[in-house]
C-alpha atoms as a PDB file:
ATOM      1  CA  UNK A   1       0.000   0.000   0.000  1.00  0.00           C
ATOM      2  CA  UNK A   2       1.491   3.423  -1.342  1.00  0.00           C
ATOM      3  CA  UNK A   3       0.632   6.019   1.745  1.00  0.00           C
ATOM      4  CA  UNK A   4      -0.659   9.479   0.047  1.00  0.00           C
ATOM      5  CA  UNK A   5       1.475  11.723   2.253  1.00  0.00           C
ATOM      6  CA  UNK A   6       4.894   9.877   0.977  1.00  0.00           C
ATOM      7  CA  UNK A   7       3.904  10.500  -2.475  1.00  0.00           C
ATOM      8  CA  UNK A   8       3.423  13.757  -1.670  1.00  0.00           C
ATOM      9  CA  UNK A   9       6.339  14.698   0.039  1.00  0.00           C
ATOM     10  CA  UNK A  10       7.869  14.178  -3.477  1.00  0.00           C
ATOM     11  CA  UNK A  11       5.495  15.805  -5.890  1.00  0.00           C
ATOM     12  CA  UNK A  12       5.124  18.916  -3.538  1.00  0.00           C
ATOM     13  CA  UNK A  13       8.466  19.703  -4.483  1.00  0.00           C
ATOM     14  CA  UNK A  14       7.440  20.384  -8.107  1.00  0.00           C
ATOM     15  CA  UNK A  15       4.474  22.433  -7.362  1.00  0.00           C
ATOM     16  CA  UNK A  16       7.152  24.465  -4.984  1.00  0.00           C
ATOM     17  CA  UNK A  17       9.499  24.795  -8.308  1.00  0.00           C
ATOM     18  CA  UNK A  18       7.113  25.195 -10.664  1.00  0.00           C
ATOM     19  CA  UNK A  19       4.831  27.731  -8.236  1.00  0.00           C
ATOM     20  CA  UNK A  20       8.183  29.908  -7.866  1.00  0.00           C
ATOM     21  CA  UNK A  21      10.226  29.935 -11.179  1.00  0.00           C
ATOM     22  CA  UNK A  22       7.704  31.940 -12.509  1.00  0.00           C
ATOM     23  CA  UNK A  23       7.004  34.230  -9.301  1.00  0.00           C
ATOM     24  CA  UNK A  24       8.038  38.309 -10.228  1.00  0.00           C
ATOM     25  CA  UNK A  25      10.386  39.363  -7.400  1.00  0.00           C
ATOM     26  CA  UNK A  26       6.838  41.482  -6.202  1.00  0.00           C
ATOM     27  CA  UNK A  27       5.513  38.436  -6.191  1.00  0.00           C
ATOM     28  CA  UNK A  28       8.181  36.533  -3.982  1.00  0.00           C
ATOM     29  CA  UNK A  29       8.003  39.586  -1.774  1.00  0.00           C
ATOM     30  CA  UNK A  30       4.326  39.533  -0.970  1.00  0.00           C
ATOM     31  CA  UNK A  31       5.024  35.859  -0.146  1.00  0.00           C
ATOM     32  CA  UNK A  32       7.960  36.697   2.099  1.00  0.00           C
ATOM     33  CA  UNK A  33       5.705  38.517   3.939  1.00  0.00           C
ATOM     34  CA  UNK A  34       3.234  35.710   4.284  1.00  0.00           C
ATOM     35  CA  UNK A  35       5.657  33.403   5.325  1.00  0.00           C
ATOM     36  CA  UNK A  36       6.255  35.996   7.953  1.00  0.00           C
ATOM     37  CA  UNK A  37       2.761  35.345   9.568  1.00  0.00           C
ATOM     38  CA  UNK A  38       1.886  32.004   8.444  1.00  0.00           C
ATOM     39  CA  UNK A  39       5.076  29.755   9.457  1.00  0.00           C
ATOM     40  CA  UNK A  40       8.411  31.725   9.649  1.00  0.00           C
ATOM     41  CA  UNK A  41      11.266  29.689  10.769  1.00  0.00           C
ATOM     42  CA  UNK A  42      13.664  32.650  12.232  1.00  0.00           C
ATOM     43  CA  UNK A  43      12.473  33.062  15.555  1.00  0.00           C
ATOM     44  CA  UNK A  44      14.795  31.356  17.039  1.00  0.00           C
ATOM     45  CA  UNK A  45      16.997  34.023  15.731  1.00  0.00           C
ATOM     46  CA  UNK A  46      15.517  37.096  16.794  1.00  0.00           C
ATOM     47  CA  UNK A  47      14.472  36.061  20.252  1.00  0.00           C
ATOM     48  CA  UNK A  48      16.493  34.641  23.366  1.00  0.00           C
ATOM     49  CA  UNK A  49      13.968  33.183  25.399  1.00  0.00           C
ATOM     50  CA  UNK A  50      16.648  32.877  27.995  1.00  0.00           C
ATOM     51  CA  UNK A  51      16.996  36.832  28.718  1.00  0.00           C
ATOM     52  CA  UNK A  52      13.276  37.111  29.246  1.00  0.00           C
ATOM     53  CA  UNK A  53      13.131  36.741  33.052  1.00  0.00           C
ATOM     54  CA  UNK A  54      16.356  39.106  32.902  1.00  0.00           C
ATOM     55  CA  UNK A  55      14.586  41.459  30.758  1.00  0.00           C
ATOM     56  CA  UNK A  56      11.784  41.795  32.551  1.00  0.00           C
ATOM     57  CA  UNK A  57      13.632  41.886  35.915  1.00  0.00           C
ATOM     58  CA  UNK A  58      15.388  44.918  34.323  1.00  0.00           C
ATOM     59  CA  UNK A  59      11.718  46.926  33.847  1.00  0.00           C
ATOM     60  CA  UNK A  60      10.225  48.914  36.629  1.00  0.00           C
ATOM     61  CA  UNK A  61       7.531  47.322  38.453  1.00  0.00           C
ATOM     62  CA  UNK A  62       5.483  50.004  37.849  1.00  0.00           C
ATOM     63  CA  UNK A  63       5.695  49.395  33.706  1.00  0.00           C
ATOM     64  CA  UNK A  64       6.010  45.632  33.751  1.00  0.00           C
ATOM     65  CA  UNK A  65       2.144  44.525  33.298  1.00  0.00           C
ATOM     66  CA  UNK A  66       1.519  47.590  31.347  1.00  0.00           C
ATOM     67  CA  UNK A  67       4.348  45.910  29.175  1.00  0.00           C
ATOM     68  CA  UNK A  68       2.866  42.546  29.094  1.00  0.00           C
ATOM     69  CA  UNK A  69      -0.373  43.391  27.914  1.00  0.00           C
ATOM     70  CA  UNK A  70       1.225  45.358  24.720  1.00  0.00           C
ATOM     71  CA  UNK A  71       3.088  42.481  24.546  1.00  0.00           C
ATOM     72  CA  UNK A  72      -0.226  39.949  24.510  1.00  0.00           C
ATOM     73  CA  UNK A  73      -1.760  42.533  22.438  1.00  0.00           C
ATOM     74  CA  UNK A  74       0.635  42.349  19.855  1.00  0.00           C
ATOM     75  CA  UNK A  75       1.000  38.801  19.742  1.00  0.00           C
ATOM     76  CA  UNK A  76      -2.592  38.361  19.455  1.00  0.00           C
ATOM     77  CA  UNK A  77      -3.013  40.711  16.707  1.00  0.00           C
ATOM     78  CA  UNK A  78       0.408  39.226  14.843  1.00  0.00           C
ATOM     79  CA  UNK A  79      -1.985  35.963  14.952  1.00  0.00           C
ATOM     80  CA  UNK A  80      -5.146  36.961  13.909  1.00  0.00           C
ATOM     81  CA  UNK A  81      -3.003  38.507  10.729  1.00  0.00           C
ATOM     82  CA  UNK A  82      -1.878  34.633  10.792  1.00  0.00           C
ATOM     83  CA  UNK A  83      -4.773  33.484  10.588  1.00  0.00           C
ATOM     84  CA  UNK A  84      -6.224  35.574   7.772  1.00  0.00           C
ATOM     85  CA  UNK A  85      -3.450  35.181   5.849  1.00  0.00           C
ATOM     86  CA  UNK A  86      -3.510  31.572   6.022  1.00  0.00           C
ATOM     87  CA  UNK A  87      -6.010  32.083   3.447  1.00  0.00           C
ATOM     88  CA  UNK A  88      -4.157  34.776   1.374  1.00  0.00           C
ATOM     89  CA  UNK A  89      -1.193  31.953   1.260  1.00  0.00           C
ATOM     90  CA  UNK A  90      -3.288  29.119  -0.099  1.00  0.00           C
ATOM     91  CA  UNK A  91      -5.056  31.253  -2.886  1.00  0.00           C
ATOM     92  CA  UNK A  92      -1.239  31.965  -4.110  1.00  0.00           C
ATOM     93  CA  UNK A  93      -0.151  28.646  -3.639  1.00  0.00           C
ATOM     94  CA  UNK A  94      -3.433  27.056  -5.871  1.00  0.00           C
ATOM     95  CA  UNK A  95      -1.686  29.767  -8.414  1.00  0.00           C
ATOM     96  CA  UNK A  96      -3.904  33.117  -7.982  1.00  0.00           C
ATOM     97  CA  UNK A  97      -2.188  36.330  -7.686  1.00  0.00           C
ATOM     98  CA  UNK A  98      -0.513  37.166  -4.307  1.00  0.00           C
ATOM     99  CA  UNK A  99      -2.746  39.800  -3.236  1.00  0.00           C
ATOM    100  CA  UNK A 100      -2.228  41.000   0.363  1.00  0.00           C
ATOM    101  CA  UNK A 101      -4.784  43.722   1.084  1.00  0.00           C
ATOM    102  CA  UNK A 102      -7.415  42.663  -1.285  1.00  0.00           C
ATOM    103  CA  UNK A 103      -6.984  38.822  -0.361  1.00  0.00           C
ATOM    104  CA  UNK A 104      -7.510  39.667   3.616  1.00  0.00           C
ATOM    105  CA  UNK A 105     -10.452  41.407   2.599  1.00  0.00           C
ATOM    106  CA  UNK A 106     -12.410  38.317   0.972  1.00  0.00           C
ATOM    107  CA  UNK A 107     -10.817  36.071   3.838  1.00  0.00           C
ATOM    108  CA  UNK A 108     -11.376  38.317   6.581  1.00  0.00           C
ATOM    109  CA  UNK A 109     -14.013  36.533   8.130  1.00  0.00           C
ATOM    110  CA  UNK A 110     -12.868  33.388   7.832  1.00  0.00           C
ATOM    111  CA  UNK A 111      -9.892  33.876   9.100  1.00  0.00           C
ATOM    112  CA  UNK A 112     -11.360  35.301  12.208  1.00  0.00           C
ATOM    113  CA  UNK A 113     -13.146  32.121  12.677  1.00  0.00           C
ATOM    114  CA  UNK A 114      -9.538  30.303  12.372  1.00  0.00           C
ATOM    115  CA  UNK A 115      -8.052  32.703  14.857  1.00  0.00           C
ATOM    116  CA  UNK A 116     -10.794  32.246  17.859  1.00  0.00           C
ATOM    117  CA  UNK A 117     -10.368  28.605  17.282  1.00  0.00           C
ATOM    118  CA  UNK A 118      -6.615  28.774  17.976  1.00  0.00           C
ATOM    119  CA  UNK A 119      -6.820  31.348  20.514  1.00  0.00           C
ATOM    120  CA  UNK A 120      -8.750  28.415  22.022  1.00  0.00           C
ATOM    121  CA  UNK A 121      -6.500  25.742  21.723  1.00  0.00           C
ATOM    122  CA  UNK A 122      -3.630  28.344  23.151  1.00  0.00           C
ATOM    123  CA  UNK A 123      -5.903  29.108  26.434  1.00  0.00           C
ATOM    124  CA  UNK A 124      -6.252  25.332  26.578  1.00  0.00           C
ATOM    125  CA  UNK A 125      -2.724  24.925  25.988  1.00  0.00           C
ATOM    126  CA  UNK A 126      -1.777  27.210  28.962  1.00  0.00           C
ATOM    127  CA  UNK A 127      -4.038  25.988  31.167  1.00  0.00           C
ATOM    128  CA  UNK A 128      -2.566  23.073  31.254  1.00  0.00           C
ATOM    129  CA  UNK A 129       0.868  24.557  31.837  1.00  0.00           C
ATOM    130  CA  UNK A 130      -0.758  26.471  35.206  1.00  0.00           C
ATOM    131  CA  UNK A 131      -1.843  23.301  36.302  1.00  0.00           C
ATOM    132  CA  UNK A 132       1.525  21.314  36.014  1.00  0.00           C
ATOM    133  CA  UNK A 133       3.085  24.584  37.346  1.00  0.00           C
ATOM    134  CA  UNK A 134       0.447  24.547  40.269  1.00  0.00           C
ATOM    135  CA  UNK A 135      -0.415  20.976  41.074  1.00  0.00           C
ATOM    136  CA  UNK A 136       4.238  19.884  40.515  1.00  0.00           C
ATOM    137  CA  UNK A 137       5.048  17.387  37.940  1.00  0.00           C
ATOM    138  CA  UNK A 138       3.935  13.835  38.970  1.00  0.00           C
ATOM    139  CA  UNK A 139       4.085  11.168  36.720  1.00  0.00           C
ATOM    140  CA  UNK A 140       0.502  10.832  35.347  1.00  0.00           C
ATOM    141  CA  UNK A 141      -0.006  14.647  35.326  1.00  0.00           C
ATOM    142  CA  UNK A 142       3.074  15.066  33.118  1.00  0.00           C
ATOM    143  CA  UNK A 143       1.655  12.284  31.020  1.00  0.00           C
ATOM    144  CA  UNK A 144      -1.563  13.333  30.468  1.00  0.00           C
ATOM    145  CA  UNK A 145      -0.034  17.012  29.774  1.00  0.00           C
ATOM    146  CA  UNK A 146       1.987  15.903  27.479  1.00  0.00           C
ATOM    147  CA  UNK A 147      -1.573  13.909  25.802  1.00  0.00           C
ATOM    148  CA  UNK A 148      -3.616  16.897  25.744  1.00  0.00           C
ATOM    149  CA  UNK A 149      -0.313  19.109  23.925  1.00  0.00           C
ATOM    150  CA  UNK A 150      -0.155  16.638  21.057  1.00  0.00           C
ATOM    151  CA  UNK A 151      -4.163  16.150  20.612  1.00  0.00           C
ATOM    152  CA  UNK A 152      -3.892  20.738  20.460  1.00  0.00           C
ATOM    153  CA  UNK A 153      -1.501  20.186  17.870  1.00  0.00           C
ATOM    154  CA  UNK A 154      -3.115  17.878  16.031  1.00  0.00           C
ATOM    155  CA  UNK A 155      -5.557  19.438  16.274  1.00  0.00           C
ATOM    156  CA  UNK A 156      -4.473  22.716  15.070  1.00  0.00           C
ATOM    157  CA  UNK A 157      -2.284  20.798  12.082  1.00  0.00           C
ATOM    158  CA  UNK A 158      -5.221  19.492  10.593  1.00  0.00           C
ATOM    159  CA  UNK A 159      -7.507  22.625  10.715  1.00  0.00           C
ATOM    160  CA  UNK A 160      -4.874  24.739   9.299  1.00  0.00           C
ATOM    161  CA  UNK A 161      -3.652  21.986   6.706  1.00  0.00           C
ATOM    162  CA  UNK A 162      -7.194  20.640   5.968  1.00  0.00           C
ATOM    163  CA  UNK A 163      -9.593  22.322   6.967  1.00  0.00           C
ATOM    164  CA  UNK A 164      -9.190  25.456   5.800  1.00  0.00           C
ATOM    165  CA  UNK A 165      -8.508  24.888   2.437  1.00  0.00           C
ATOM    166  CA  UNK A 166     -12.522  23.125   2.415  1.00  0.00           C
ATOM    167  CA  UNK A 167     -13.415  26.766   3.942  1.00  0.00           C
ATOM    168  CA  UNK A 168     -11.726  28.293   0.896  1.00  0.00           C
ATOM    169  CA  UNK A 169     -13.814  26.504  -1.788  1.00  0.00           C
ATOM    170  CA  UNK A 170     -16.964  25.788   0.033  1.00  0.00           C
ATOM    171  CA  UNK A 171     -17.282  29.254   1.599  1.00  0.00           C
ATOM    172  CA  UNK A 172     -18.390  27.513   4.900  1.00  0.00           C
ATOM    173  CA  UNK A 173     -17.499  28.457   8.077  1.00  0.00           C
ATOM    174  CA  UNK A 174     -15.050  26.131  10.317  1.00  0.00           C
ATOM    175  CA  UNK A 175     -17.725  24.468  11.934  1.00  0.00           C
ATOM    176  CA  UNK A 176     -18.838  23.408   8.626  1.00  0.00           C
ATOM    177  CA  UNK A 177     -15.007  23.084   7.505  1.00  0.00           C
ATOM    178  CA  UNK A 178     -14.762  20.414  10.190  1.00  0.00           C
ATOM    179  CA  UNK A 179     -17.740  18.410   9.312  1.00  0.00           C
ATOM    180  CA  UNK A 180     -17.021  18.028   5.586  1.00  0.00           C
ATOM    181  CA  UNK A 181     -13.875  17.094   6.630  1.00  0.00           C
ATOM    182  CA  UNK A 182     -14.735  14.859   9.843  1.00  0.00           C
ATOM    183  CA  UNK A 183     -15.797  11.575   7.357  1.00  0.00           C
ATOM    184  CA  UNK A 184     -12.572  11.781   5.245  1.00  0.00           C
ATOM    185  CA  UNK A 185     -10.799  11.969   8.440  1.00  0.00           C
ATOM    186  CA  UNK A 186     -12.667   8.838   9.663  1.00  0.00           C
ATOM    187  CA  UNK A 187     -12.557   6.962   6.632  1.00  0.00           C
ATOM    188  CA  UNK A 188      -8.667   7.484   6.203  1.00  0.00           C
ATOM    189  CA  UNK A 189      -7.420   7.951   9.376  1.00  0.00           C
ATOM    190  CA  UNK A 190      -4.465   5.990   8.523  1.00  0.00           C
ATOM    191  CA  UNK A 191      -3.542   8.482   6.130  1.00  0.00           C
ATOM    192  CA  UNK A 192      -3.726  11.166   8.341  1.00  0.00           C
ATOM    193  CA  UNK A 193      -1.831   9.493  11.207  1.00  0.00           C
ATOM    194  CA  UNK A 194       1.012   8.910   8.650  1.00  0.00           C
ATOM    195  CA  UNK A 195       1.021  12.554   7.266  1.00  0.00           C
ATOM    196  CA  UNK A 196       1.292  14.020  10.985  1.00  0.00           C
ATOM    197  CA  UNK A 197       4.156  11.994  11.416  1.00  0.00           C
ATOM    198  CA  UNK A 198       6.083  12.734   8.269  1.00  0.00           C
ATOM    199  CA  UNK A 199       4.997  16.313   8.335  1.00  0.00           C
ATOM    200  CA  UNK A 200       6.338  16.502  11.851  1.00  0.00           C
ATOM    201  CA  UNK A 201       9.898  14.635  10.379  1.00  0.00           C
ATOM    202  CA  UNK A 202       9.933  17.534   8.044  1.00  0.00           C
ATOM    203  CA  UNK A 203       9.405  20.465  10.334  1.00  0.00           C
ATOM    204  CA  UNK A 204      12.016  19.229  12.091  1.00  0.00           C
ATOM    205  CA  UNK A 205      14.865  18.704   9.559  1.00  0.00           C
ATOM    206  CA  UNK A 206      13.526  22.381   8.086  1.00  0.00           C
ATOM    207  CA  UNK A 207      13.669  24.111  11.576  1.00  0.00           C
ATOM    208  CA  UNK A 208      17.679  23.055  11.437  1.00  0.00           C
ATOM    209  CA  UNK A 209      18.430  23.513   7.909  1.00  0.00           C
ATOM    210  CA  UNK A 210      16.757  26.497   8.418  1.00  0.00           C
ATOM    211  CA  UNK A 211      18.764  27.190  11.792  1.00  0.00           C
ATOM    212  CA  UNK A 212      21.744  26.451  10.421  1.00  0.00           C
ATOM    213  CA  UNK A 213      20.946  28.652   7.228  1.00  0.00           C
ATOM    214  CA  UNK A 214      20.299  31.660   9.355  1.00  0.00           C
ATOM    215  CA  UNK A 215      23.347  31.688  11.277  1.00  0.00           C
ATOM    216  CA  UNK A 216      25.397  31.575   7.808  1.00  0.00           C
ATOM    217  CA  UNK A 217      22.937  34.077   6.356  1.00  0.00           C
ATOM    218  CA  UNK A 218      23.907  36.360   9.759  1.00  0.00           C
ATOM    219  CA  UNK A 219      27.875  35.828   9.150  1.00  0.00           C
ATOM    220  CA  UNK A 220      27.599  36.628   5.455  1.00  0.00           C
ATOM    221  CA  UNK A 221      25.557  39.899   6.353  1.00  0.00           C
ATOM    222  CA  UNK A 222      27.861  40.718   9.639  1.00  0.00           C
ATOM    223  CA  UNK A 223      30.726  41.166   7.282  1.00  0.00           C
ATOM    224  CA  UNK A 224      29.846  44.253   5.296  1.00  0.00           C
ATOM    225  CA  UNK A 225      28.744  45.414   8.131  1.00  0.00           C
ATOM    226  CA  UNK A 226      30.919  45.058  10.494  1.00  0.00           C
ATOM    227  CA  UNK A 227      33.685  46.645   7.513  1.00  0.00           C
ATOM    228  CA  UNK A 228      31.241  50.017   7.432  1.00  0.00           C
ATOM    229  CA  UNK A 229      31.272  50.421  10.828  1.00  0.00           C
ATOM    230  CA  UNK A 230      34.701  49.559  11.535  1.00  0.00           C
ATOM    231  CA  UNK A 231      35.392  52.471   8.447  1.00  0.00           C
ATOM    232  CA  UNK A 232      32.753  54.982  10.245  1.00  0.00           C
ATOM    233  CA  UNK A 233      34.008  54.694  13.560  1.00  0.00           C
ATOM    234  CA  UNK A 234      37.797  54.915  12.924  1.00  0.00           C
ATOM    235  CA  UNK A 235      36.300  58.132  10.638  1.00  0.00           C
ATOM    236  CA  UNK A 236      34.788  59.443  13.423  1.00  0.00           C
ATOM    237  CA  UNK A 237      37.658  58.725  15.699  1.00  0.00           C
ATOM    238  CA  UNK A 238      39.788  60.622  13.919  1.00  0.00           C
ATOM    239  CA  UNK A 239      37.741  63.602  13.740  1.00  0.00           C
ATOM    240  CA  UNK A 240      38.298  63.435  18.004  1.00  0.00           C
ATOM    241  CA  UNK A 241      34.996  62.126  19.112  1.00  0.00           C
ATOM    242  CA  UNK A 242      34.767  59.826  22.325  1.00  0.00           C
ATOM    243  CA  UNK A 243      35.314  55.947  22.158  1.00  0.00           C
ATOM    244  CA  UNK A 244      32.116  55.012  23.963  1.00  0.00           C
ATOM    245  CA  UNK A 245      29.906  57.895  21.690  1.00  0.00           C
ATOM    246  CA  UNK A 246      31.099  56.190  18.647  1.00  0.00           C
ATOM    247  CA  UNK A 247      30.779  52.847  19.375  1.00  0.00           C
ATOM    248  CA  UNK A 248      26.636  54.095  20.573  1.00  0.00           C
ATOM    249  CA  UNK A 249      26.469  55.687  17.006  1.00  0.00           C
ATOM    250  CA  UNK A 250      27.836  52.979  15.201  1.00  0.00           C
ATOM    251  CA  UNK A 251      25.658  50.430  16.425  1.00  0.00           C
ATOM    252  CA  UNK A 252      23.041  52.236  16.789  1.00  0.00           C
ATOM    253  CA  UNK A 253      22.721  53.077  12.738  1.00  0.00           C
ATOM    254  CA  UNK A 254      23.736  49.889  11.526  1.00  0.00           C
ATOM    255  CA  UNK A 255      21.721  47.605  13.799  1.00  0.00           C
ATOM    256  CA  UNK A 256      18.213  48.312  12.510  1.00  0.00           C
ATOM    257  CA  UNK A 257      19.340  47.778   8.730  1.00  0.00           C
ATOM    258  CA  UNK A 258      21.339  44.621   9.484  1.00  0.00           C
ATOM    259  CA  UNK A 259      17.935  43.473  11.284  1.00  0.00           C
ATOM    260  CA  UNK A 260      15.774  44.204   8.436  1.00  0.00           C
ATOM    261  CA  UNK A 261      18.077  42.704   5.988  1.00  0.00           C
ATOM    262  CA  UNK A 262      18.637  39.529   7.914  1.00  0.00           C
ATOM    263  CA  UNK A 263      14.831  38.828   8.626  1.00  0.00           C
ATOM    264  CA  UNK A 264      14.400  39.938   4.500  1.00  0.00           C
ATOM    265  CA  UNK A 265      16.796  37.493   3.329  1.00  0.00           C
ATOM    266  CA  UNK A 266      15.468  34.881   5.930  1.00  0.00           C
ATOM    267  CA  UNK A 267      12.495  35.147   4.808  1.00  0.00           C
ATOM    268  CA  UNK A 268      12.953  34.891   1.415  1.00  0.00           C
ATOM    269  CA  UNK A 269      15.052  31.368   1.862  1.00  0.00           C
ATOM    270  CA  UNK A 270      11.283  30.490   3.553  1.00  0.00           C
ATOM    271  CA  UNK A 271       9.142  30.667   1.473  1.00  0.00           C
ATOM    272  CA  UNK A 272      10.007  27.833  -0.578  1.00  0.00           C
ATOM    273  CA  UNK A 273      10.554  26.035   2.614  1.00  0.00           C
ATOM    274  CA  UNK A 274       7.081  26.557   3.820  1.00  0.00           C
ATOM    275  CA  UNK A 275       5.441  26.405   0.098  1.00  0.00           C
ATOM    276  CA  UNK A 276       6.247  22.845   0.425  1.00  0.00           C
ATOM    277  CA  UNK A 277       5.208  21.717   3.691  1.00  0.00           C
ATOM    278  CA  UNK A 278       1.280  23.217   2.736  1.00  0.00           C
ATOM    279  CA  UNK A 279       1.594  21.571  -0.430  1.00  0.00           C
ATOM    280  CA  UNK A 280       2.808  18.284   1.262  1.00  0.00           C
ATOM    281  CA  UNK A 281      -1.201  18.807   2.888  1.00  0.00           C
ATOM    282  CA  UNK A 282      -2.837  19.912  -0.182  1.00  0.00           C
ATOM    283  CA  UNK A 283      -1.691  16.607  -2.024  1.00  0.00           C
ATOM    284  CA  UNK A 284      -2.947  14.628   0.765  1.00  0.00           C
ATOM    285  CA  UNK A 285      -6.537  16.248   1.082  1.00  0.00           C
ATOM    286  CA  UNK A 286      -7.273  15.752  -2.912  1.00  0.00           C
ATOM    287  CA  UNK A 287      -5.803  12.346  -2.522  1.00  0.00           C
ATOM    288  CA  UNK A 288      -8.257  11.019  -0.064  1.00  0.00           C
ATOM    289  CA  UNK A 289     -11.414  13.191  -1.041  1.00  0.00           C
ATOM    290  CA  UNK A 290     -11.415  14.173  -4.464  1.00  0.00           C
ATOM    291  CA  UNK A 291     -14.207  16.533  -3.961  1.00  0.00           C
ATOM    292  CA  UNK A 292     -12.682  18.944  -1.615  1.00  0.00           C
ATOM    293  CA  UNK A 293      -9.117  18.934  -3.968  1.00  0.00           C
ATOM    294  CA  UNK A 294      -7.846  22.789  -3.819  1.00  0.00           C
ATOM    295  CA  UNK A 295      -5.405  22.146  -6.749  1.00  0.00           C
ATOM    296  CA  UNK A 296      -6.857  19.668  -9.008  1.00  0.00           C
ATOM    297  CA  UNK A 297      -4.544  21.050 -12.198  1.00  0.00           C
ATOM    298  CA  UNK A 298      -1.799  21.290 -10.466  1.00  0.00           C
ATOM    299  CA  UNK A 299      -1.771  17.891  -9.490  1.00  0.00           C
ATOM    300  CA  UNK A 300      -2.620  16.911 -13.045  1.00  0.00           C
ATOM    301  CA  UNK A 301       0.251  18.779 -14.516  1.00  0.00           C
ATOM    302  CA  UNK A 302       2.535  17.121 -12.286  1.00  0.00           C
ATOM    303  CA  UNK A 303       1.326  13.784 -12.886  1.00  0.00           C
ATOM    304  CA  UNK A 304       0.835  14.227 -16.292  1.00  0.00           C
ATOM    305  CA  UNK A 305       4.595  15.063 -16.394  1.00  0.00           C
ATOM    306  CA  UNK A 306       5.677  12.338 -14.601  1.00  0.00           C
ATOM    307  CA  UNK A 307       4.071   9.804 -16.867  1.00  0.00           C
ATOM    308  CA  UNK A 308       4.969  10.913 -19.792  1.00  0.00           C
ATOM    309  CA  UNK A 309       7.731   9.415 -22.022  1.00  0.00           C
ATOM    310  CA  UNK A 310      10.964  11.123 -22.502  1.00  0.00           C
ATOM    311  CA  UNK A 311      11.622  11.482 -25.999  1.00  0.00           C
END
């Protein structure tokens, strides 16, 4: 028996090449940007999750839950942006024009719908943390903790993967989303086990490619860099300014654009990256259902290409 989601681990990297080698540099832009919201790889890069009791410790008192609650407000709006543009990413990837703006418009309310449901699973989530936090770590409680994170990320997994796309072409809310989807799910639960595992295989070698990629992609950018400022500094040094005032001046012009050119070029290794991971999904859903299939000529150029004989 041939499982779906190994076939389509190999033909989703043709609909990734053939999706991209005709994409404008607007175009691969627009989905830099999506990539951003919808699955970036480079936090890891930005954030050091071990400074955040330090950095916190460092804020008054008085500004510390003030702080927090921009903090939860931005996240929570970064999400719901997520979660609308979760739809924005699948019309480009079923070969529509990347359209930001106008694409959150038509999505907007489904993608609301997406976002409350997450927002749920994430309460969930750290409810569950509170309690393990609260009640210590004994055996069973760590055990069925660690049960009711992987059923939430199943959980989310398969809306995002599957059940959205049935939103997109059946204009039906998630509820409805989930029962079109539900007998599939039933029916060819094998196929869906399999896919969670290999997707999950594949996050994980991207995340270190990936990790590995961006600390290469910060070297290569720290060396022009690091020559300008070395060349400002020793300019300004020799025009008698202070040590310490030129060393604040140096980094503080340089660090923003070697930020914003470091999450740019990120981002644009991503996209390919994450292009194939939804198309892994895609393949599967129009495997098992043929109904619900969000790229039924895409998936008959690629066959159609891979049966025919080479003359």
């Amino acid at each position: 028996m041939g499982w779906h989601a190994l076939r389509a681990a190999g033909e989703s990297v043709a609909a990734t090449r053939d999706l991209l080698s005709s994409a404008s540099l607007v175009a691969w832009a627009r989905l830099s940007v999506l990539v951003l919201f919808v699955g970036t790889l480079i936090t890891p890069f930005l954030i050091d999750f071990s400074r955040g009791t330090a950095l916190l410790a460092s804020v008054p008192d008085s500004a510390t839950l003030p702080l927090i609650a921009a903090g939860i407000v931005v996240v929570g709006v970064a999400l719901c942006v997520g979660a609308i543009f979760e739809f924005v990413f699948l019309d480009a990837l079923r070969g529509e024009r990347v359209r930001l703006l106008a694409g959150s418009e038509r999505r907007f309310h489904a993608g609301l719908q997406v976002f409350a449901f997450r927002a749920t699973l994430t309460l969930t989530l750290g409810g569950v943390l509170v309690a393990v936090v609260l009640v210590g770590t004994p055996t069973a409680l760590l055990v069925a903790a660690g049960a009711v994170v992987v059923v939430l990320a199943a959980l989310d997994r398969l809306t995002v993967a599957f059940v959205v796309p049935i939103m997109l072409l059946e204009d039906c809310s998630l509820p409805e989303g989930w029962r079109a989807f539900s007998p599939t799910l039933r029916a060819e639960w094998r196929e869906y086990a399999i896919y969670l595992l290999i997707v999950t295989a594949l996050w994980t070698a991207i995340a270190v490619g990936g990790g590995l990629l961006g600390a290469l992609v910060a070297f290569v950018l720290l060396v022009p860099f690091a020559t300008l400022g070395t060349a400002v500094g020793g300019a300004l040094l020799a025009r008698g300014l202070s040590e310490g005032v030129v060393s604040q001046a140096v980094v503080g012009t340089l660090a923003g654009p070697f930020v914003l050119a470091f999450v740019s070029v990120v981002l644009l290794v991503h996209v390919p990256l994450i292009a194939y991971l939804r198309y892994v999904a895609l393949f599967v859903l129009g495997d098992t259902t043929e109904r619900y299939d969000p790229i039924p000529r895409i998936r008959a150029a690629i066959r159609r290409d891979r049966t025919s004989p080479e003359v």
